[in-house]
PDB file of N, CA and C in Angstrom:
ATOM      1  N   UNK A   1      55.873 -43.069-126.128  1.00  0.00           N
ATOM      2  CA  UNK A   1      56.164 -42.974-127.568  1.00  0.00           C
ATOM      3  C   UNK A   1      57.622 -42.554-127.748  1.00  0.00           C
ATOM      4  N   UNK A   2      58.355 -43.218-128.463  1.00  0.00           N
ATOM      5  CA  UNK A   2      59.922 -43.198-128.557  1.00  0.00           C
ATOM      6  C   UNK A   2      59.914 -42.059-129.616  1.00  0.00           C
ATOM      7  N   UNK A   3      61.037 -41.332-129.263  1.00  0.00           N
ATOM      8  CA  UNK A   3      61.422 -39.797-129.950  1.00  0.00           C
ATOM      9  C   UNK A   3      61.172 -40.239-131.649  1.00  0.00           C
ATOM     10  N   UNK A   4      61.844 -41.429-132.205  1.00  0.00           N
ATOM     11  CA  UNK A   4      62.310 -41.739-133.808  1.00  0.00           C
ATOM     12  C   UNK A   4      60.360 -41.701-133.894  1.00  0.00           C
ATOM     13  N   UNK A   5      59.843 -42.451-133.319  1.00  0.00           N
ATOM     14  CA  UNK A   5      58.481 -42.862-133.971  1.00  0.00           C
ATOM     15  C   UNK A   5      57.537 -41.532-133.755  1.00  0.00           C
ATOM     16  N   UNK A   6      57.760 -40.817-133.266  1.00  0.00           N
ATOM     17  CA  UNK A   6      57.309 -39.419-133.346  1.00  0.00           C
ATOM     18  C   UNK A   6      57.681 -38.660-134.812  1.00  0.00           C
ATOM     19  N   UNK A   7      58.883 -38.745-134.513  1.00  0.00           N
ATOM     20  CA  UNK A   7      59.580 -38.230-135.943  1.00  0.00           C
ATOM     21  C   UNK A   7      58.916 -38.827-137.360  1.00  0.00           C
ATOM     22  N   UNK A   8      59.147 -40.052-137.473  1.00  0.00           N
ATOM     23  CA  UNK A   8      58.508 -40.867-138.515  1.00  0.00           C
ATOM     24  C   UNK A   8      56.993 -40.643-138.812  1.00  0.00           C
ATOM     25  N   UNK A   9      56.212 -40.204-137.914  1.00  0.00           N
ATOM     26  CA  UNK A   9      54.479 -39.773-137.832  1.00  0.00           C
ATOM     27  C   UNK A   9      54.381 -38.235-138.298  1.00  0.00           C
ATOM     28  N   UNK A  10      55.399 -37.563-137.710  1.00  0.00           N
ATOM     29  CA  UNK A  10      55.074 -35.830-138.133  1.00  0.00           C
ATOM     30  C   UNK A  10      55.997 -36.029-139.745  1.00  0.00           C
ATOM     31  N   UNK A  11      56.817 -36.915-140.043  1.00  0.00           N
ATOM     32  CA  UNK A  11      57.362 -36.930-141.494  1.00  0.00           C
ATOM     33  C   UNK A  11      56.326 -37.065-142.544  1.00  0.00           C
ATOM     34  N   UNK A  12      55.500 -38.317-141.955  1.00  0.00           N
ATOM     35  CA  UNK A  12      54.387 -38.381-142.677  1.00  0.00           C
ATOM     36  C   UNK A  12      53.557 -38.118-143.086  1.00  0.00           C
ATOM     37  N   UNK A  13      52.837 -37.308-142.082  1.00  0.00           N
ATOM     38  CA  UNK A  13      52.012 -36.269-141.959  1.00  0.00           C
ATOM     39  C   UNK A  13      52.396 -35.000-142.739  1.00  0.00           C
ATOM     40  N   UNK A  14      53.339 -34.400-142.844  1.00  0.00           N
ATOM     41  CA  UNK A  14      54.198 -33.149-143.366  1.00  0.00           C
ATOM     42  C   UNK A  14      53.812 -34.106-145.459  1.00  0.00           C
ATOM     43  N   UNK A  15      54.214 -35.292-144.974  1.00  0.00           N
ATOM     44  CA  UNK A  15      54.193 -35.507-146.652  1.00  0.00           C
ATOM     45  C   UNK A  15      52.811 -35.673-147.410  1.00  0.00           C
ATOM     46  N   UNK A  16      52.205 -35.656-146.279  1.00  0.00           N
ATOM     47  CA  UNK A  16      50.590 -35.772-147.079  1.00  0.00           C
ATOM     48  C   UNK A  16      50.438 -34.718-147.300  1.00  0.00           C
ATOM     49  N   UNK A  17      50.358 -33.576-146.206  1.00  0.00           N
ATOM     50  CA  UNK A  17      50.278 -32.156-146.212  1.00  0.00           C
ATOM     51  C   UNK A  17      50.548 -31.728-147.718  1.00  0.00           C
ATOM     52  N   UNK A  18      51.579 -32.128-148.268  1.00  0.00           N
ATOM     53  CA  UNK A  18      52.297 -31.520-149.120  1.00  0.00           C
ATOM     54  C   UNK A  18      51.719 -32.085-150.458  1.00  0.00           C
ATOM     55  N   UNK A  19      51.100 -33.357-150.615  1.00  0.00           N
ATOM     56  CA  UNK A  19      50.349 -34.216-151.363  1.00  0.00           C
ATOM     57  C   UNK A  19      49.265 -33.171-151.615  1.00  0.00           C
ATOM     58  N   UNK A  20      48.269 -33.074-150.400  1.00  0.00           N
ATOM     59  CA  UNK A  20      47.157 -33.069-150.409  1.00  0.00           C
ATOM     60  C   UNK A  20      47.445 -31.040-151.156  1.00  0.00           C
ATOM     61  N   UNK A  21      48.118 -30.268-151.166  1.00  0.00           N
ATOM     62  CA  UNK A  21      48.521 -29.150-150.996  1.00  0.00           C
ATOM     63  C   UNK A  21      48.810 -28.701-152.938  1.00  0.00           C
ATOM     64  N   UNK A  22      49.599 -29.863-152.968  1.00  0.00           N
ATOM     65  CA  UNK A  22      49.961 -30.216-154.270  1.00  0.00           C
ATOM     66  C   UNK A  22      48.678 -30.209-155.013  1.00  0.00           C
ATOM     67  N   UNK A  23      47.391 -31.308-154.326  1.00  0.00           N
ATOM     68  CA  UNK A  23      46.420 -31.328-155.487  1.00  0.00           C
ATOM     69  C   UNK A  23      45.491 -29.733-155.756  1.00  0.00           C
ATOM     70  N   UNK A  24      45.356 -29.491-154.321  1.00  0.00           N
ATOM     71  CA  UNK A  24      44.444 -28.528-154.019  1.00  0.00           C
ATOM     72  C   UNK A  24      45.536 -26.879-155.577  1.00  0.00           C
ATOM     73  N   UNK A  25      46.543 -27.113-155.590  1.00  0.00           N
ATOM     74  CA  UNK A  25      47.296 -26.259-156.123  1.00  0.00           C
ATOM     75  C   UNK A  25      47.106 -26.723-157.380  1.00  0.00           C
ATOM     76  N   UNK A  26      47.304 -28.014-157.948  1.00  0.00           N
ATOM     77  CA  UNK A  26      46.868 -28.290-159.296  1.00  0.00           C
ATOM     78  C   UNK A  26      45.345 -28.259-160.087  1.00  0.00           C
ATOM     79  N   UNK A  27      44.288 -28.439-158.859  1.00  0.00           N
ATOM     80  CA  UNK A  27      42.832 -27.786-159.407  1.00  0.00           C
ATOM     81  C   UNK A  27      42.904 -26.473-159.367  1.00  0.00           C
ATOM     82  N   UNK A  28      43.815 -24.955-158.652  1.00  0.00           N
ATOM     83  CA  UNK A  28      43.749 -23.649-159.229  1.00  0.00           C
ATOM     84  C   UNK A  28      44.429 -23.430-160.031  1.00  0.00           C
ATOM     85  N   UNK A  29      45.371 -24.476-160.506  1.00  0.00           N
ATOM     86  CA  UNK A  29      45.872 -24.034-162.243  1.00  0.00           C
ATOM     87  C   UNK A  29      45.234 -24.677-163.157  1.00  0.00           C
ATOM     88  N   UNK A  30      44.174 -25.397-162.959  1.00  0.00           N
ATOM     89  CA  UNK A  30      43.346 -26.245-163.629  1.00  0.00           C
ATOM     90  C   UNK A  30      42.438 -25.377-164.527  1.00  0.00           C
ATOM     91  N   UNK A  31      41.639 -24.303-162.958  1.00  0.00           N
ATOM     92  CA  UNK A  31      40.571 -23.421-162.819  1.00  0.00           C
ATOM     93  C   UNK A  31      40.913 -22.393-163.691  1.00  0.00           C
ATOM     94  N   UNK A  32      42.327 -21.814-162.943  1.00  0.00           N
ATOM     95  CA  UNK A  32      42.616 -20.431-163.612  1.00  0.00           C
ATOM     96  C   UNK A  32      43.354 -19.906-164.627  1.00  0.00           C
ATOM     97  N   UNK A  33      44.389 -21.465-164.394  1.00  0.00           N
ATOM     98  CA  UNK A  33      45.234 -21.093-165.653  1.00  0.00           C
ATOM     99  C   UNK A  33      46.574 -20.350-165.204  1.00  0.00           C
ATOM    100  N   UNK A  34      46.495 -20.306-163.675  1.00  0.00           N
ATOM    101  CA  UNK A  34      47.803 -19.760-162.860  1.00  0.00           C
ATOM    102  C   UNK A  34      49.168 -20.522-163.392  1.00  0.00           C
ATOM    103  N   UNK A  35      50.260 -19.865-163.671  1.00  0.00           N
ATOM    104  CA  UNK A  35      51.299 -20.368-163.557  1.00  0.00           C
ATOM    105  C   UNK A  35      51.998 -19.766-162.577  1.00  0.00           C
ATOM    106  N   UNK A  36      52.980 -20.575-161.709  1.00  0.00           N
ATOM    107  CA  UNK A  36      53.279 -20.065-160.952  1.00  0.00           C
ATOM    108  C   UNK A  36      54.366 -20.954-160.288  1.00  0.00           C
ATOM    109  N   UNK A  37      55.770 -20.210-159.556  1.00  0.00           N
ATOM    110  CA  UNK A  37      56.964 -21.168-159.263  1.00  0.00           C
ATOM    111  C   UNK A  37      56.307 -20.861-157.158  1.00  0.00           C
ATOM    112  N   UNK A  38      56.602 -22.063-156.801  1.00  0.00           N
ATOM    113  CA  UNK A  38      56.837 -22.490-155.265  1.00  0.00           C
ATOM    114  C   UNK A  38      58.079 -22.639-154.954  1.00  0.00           C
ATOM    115  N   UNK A  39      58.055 -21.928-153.734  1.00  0.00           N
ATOM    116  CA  UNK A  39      59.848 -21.808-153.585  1.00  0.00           C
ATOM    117  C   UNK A  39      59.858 -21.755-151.925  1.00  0.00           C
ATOM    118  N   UNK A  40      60.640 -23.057-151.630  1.00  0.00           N
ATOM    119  CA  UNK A  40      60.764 -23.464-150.422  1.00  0.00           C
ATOM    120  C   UNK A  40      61.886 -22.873-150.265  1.00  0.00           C
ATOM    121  N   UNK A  41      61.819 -21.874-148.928  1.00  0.00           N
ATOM    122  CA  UNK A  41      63.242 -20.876-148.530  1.00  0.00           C
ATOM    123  C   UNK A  41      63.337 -22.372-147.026  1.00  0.00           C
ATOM    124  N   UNK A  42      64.606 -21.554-146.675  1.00  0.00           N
ATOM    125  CA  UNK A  42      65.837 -22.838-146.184  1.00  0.00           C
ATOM    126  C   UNK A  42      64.819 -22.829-144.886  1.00  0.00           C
ATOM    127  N   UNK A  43      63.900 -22.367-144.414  1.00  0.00           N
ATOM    128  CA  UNK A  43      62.914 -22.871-143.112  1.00  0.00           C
ATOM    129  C   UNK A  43      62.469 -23.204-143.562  1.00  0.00           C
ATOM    130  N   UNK A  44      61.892 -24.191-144.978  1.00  0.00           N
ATOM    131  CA  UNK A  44      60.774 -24.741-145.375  1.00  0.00           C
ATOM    132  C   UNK A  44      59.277 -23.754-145.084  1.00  0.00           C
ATOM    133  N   UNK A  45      59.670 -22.618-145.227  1.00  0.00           N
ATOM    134  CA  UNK A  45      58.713 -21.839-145.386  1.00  0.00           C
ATOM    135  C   UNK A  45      58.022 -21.853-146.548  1.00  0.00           C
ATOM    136  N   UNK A  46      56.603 -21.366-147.015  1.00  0.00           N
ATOM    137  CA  UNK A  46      56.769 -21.845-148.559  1.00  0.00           C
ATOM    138  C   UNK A  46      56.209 -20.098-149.170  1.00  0.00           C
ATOM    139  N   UNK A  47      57.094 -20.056-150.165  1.00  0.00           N
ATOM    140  CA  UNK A  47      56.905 -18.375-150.802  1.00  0.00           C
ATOM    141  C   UNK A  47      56.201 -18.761-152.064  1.00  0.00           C
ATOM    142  N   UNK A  48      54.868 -17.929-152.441  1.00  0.00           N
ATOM    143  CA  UNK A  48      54.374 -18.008-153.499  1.00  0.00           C
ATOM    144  C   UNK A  48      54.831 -17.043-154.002  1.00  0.00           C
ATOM    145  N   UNK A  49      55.167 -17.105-155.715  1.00  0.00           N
ATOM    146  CA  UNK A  49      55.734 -16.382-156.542  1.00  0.00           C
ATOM    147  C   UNK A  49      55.059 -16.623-157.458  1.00  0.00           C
ATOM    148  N   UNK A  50      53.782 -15.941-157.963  1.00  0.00           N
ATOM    149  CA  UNK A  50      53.183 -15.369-159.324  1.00  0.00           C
ATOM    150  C   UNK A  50      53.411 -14.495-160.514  1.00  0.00           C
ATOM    151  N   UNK A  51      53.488 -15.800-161.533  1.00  0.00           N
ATOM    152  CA  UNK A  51      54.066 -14.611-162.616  1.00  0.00           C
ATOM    153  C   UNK A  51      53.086 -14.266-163.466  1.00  0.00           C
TER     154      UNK A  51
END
């Protein structure tokens, strides 16, 4: 498996992640009524911030 097509599979994967992450996050503001900012620090770490 060539290095790029590795890359291109974990890109993809990372973007569903983030899809699928997205919905699961839009049915608990659905539920609860959460507002709330996501804040990707520079490792793509992800910080929840509830206000």
């Amino acid at each position: 498996m060539e290095a790029g097509d590795r890359e291109g599979a974990t890109e993809q994967a990372e973007q569903m992640l983030q899809q699928i992450e997205m919905q699961q996050l839009q049915k608990i503001i659905d539920r609860e009524g959460v507002y709330f900012r996501v804040t990707v620090a520079c490792g793509g770490d992800r910080a929840w911030q509830y206000s």
